[in-house]
C-alpha atoms as a PDB file:
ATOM      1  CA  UNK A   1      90.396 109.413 102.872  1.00  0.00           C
ATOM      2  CA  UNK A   2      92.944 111.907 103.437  1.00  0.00           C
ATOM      3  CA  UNK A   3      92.365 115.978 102.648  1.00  0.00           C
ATOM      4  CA  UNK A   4      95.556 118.032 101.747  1.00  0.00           C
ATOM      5  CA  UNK A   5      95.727 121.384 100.623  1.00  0.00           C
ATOM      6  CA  UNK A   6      96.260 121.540  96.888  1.00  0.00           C
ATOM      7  CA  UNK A   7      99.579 123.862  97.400  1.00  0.00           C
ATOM      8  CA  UNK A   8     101.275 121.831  99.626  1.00  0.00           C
ATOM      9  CA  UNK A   9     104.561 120.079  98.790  1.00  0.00           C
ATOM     10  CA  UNK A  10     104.014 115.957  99.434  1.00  0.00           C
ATOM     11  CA  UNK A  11     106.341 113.026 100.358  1.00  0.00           C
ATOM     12  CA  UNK A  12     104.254 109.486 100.749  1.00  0.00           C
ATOM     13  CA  UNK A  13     105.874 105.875 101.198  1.00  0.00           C
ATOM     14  CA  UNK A  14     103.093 103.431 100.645  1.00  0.00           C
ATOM     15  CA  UNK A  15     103.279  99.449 101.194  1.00  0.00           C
ATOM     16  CA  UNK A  16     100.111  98.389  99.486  1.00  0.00           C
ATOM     17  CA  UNK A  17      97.379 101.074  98.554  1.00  0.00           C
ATOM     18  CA  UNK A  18      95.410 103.134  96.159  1.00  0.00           C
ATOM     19  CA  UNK A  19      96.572 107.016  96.405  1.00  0.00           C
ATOM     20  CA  UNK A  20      94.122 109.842  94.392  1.00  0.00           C
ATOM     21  CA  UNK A  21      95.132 113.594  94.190  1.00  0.00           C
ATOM     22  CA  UNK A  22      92.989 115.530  93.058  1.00  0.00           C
ATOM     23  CA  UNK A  23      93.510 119.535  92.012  1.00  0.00           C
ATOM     24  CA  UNK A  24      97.162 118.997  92.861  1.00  0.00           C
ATOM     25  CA  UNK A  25      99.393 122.218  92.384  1.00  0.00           C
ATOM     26  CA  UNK A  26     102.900 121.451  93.899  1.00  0.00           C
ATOM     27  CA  UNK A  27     105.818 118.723  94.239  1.00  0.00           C
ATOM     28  CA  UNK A  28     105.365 115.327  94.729  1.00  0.00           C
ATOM     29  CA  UNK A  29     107.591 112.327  95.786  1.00  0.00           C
ATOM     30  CA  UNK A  30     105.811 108.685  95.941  1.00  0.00           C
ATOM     31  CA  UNK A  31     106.492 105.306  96.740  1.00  0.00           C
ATOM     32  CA  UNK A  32     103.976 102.364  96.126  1.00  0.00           C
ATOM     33  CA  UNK A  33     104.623  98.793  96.536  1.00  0.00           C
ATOM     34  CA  UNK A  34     101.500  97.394  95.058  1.00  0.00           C
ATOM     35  CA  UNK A  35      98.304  99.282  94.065  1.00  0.00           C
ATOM     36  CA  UNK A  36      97.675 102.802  91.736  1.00  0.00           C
ATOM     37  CA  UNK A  37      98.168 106.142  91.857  1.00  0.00           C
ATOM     38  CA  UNK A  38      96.285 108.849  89.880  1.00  0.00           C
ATOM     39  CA  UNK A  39      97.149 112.884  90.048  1.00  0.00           C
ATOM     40  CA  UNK A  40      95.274 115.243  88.587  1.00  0.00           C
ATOM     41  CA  UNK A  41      97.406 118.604  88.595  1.00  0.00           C
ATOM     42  CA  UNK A  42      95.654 122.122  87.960  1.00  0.00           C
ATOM     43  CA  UNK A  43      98.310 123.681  85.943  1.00  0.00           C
ATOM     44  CA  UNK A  44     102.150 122.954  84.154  1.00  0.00           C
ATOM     45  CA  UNK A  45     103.975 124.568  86.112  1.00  0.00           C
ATOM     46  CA  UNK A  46     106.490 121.427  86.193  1.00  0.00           C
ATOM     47  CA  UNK A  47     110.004 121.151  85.743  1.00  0.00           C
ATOM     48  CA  UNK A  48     109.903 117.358  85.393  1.00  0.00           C
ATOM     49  CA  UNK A  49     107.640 114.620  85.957  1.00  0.00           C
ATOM     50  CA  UNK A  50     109.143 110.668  86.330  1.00  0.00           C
ATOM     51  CA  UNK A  51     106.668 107.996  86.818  1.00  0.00           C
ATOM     52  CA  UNK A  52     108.410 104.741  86.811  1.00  0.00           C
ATOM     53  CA  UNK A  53     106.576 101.089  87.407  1.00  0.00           C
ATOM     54  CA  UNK A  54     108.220  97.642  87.887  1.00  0.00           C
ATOM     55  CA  UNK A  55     105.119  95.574  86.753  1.00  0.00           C
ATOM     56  CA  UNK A  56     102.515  97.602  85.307  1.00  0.00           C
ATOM     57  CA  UNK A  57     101.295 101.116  83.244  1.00  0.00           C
ATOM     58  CA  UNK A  58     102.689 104.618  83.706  1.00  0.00           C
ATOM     59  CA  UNK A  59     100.893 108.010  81.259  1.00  0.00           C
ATOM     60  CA  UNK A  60     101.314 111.216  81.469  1.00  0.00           C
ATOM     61  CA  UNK A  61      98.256 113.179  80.078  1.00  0.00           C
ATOM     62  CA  UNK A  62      97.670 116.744  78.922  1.00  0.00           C
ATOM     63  CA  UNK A  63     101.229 118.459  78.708  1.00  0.00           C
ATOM     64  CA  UNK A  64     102.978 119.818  76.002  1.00  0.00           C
ATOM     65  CA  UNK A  65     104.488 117.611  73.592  1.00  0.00           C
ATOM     66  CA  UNK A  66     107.622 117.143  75.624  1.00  0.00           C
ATOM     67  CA  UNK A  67     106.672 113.308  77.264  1.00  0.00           C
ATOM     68  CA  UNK A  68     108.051 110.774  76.682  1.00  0.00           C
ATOM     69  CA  UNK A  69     107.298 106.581  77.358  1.00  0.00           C
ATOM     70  CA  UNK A  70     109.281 103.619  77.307  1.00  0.00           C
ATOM     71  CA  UNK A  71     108.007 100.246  77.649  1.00  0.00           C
ATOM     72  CA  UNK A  72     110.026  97.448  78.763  1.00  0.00           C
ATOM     73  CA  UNK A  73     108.499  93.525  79.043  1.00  0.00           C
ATOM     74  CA  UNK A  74     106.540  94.203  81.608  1.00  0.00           C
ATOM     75  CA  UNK A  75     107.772  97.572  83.222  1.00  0.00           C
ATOM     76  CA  UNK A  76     106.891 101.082  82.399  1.00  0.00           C
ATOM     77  CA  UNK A  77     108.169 104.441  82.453  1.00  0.00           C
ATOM     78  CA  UNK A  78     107.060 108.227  81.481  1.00  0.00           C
ATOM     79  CA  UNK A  79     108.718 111.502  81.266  1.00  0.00           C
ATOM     80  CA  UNK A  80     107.632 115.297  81.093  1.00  0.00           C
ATOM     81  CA  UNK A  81     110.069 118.053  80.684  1.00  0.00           C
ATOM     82  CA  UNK A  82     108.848 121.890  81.412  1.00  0.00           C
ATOM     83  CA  UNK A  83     109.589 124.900  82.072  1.00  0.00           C
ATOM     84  CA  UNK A  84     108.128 125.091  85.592  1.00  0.00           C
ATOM     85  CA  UNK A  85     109.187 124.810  89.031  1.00  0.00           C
ATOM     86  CA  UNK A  86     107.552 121.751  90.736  1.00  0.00           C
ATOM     87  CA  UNK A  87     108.447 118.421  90.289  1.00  0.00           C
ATOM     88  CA  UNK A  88     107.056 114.765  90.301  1.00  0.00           C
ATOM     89  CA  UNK A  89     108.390 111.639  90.699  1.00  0.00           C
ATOM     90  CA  UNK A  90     106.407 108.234  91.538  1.00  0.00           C
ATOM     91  CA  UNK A  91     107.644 104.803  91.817  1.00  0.00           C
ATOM     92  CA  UNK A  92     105.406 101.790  91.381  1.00  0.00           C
ATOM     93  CA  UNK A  93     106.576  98.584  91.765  1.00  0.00           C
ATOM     94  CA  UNK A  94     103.151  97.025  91.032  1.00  0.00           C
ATOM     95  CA  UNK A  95     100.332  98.379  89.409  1.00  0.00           C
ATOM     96  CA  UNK A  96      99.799 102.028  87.671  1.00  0.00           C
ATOM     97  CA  UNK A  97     100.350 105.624  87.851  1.00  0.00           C
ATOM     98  CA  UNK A  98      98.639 108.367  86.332  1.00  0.00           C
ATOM     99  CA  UNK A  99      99.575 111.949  85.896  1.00  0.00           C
ATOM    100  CA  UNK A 100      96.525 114.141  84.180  1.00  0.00           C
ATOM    101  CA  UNK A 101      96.540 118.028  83.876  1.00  0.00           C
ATOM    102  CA  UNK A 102      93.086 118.923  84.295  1.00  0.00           C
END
């Protein structure tokens, strides 16, 4: 288990792994091979959010009505446009990634 401070801007690269952020309150660019990744934000203060997955399930929970999803044969892909001034963007090639604002 790694402990980061909620405000602080993160950049991962991940082979194989599960990643959980919790109380999350500031940009965000991920890579995962294989495995999940769940964020749970404190607030919307987000320009954008892009989860995209080669094999696998992306959401987007608790925003404003401006997400959207696209489903392909077996990939996945969701959107969130806001006002904000963070941003999010995860890449999955296996597995699932979940963006909740709590």
């Amino acid at each position: 288990m790694v402990r980061v401070p909620a405000n602080l801007a993160l950049g991962m690269n991940i082979g194989v792994g599960d990643v959980r952020l919790s109380e999350f309150a500031n940009s965000l660019d991920m890579e995962v091979g294989v495995g999940s990744v769940n964020v749970e934000v404190i607030d919307n203060n987000y320009r954008n959010i892009r989860l995209d997955v080669g094999v696998g399930d992306a959401q987007i929970r608790n925003f404003e009505d401006n997400v959207r999803s696209s489903r392909g044969f077996i990939s996945d892909n969701a959107r969130y446009t806001g006002n904000g001034e963070h941003s999010i963007d995860i890449e999955v090639g296996v597995g699932e990634v979940r963006v909740r604002n709590i």
